[in-house]
C-alpha atoms as a PDB file:
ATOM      1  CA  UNK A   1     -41.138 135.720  45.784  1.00  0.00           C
ATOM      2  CA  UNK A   2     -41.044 136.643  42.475  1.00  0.00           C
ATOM      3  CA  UNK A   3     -43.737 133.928  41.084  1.00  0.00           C
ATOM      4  CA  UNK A   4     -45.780 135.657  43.482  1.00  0.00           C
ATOM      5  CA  UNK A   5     -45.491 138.598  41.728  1.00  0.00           C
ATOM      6  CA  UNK A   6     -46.428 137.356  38.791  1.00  0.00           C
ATOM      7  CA  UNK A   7     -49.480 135.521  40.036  1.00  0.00           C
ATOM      8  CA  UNK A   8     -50.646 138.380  41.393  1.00  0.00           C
ATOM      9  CA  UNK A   9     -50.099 140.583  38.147  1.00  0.00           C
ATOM     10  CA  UNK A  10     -51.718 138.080  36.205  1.00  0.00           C
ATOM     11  CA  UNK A  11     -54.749 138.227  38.884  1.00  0.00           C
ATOM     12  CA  UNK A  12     -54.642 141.436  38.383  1.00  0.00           C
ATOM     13  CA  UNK A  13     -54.961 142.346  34.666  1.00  0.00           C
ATOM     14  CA  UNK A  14     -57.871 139.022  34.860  1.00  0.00           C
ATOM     15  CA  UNK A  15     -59.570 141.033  37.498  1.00  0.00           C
ATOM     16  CA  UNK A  16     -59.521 144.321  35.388  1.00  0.00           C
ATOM     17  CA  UNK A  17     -60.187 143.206  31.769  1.00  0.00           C
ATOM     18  CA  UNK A  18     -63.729 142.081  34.256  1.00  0.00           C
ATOM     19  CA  UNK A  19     -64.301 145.732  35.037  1.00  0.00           C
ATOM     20  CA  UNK A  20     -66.130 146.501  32.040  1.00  0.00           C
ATOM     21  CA  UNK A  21     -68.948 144.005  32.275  1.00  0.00           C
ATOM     22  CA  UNK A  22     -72.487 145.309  31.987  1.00  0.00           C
ATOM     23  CA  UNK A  23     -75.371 143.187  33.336  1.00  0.00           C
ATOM     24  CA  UNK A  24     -76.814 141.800  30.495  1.00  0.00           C
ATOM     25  CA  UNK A  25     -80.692 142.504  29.666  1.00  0.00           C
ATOM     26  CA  UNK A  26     -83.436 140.943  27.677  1.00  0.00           C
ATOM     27  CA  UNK A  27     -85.397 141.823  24.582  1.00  0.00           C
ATOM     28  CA  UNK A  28     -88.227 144.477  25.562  1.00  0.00           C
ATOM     29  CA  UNK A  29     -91.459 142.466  27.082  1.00  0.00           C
ATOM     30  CA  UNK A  30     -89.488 139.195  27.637  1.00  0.00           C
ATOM     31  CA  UNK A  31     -91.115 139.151  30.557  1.00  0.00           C
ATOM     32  CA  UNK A  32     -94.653 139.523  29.765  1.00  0.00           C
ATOM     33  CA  UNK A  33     -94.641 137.541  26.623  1.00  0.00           C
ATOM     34  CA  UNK A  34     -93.349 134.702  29.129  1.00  0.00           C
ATOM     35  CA  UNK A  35     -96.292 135.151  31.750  1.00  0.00           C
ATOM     36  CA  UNK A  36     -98.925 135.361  29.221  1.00  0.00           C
ATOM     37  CA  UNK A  37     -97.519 132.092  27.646  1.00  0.00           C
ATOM     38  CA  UNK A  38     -97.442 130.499  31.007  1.00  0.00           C
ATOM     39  CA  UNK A  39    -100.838 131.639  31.912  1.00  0.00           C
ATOM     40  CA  UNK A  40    -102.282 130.890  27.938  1.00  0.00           C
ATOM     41  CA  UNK A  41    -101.212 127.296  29.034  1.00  0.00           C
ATOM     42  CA  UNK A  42    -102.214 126.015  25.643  1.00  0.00           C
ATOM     43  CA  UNK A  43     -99.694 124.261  23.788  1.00  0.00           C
ATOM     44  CA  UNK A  44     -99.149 124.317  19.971  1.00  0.00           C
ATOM     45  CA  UNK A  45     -98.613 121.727  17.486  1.00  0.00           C
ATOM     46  CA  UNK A  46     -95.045 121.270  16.811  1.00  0.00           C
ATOM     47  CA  UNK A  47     -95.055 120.445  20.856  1.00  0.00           C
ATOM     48  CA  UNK A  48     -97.568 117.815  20.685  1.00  0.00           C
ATOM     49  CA  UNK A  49     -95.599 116.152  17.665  1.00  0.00           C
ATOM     50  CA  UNK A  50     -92.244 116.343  19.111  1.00  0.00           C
ATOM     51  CA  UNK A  51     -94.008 114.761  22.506  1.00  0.00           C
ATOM     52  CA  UNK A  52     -95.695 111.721  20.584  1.00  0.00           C
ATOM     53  CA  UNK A  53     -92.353 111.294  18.325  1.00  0.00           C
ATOM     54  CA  UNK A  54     -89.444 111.359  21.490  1.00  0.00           C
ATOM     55  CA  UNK A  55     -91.966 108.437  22.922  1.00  0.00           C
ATOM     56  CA  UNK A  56     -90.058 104.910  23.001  1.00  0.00           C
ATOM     57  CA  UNK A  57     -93.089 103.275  21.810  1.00  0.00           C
ATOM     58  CA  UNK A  58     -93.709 105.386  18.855  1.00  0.00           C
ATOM     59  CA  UNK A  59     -89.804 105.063  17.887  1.00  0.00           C
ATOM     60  CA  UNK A  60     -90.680 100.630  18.362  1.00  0.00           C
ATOM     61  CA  UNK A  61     -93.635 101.042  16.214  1.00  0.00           C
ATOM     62  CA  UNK A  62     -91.672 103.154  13.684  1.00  0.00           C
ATOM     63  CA  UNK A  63     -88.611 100.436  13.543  1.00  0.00           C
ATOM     64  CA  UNK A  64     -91.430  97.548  13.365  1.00  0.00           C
ATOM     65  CA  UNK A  65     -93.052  99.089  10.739  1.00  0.00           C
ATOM     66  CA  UNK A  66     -89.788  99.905   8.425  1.00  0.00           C
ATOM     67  CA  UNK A  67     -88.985  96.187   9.111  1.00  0.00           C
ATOM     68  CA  UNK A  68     -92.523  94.809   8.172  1.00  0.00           C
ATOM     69  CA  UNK A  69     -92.422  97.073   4.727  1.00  0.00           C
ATOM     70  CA  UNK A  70     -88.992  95.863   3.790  1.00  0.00           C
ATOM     71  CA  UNK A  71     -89.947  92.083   4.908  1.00  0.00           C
ATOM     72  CA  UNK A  72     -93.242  92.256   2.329  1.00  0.00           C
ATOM     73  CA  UNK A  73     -91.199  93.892  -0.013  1.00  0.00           C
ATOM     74  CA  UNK A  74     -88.046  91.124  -0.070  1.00  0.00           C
ATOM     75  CA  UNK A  75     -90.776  88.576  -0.196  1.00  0.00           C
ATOM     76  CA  UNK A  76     -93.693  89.470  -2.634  1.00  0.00           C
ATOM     77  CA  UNK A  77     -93.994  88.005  -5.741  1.00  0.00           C
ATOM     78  CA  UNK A  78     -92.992  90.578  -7.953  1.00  0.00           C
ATOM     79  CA  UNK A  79     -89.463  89.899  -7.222  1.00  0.00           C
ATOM     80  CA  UNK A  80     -90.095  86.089  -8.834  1.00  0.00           C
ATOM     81  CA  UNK A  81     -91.133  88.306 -12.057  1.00  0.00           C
ATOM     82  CA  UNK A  82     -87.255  89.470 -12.351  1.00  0.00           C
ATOM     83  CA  UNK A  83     -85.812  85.737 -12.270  1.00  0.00           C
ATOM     84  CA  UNK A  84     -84.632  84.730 -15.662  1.00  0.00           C
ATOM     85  CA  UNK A  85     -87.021  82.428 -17.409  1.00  0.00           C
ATOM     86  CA  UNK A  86     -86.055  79.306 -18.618  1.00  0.00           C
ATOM     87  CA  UNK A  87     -86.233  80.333 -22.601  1.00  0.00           C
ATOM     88  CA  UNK A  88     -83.873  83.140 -22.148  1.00  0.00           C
ATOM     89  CA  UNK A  89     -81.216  80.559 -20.537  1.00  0.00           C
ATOM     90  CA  UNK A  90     -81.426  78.463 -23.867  1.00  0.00           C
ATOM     91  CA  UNK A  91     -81.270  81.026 -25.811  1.00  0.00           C
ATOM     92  CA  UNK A  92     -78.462  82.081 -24.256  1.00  0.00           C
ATOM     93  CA  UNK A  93     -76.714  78.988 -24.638  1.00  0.00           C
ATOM     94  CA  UNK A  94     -77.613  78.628 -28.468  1.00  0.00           C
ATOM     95  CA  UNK A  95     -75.548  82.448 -28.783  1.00  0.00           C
ATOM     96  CA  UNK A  96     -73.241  81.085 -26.996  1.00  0.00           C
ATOM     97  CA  UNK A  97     -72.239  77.783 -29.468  1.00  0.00           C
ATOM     98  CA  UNK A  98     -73.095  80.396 -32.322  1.00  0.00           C
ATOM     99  CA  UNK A  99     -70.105  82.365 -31.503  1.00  0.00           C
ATOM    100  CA  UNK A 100     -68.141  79.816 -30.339  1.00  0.00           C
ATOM    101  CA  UNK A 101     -68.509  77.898 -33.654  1.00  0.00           C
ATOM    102  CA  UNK A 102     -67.823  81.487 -35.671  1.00  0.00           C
ATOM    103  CA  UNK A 103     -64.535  81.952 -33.221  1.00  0.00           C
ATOM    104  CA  UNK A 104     -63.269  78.299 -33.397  1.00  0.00           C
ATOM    105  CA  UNK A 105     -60.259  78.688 -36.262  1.00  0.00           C
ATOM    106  CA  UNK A 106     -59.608  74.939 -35.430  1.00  0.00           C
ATOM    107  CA  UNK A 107     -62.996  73.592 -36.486  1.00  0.00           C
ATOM    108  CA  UNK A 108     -63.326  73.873 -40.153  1.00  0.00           C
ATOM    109  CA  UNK A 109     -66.437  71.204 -40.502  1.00  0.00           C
ATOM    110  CA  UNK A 110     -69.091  72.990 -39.513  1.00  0.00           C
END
């Protein structure tokens, strides 16, 4: 009997902390701005954008494109331009037996 109690006092307090409400109420002319916008019936824009962009197709034609660009730009030829030539490779190998002969304590004929 007593959890009923307390159930109902609970219940209670709930039901009176609601008292207070007020119905709440729009901005002044909500209402007309909204007919006139309905009856204008022309759309602006930033709603013709966002429908063409939230389109499937236009997101599969994005994607293909991003993937074409990157594809052209993995294999062009100006990415053969960076490849180490073959002079820089000997060159690279003659440093490479200079210092070594500069380095080597043990070889005292040069």
């Amino acid at each position: 009997m007593n959890k009923k109690t307390d159930i109902q006092v609970k219940v209670d307090e709930v039901m009176d902390s609601l008292s207070g409400i007020q119905k709440a109420t729009p901005q002044p002319f909500f209402y007309t701005r909204l007919q006139a916008r309905l009856q204008k019936g022309q759309k602006n824009v930033w709603e013709d954008l966002s429908r063409v962009i939230t389109r499937p197709a236009f997101a599969v034609l994005s994607l293909s494109f991003v993937v074409l660009l990157n594809t052209i730009v993995i294999f062009s030829e100006s990415s053969a331009s960076t490849a180490i030539p073959e002079n820089a490779e000997i060159a690279v190998a003659d440093e490479y037996n200079r210092t070594s002969f500069y380095y080597n304590l043990e070889n005292v004929i040069p």
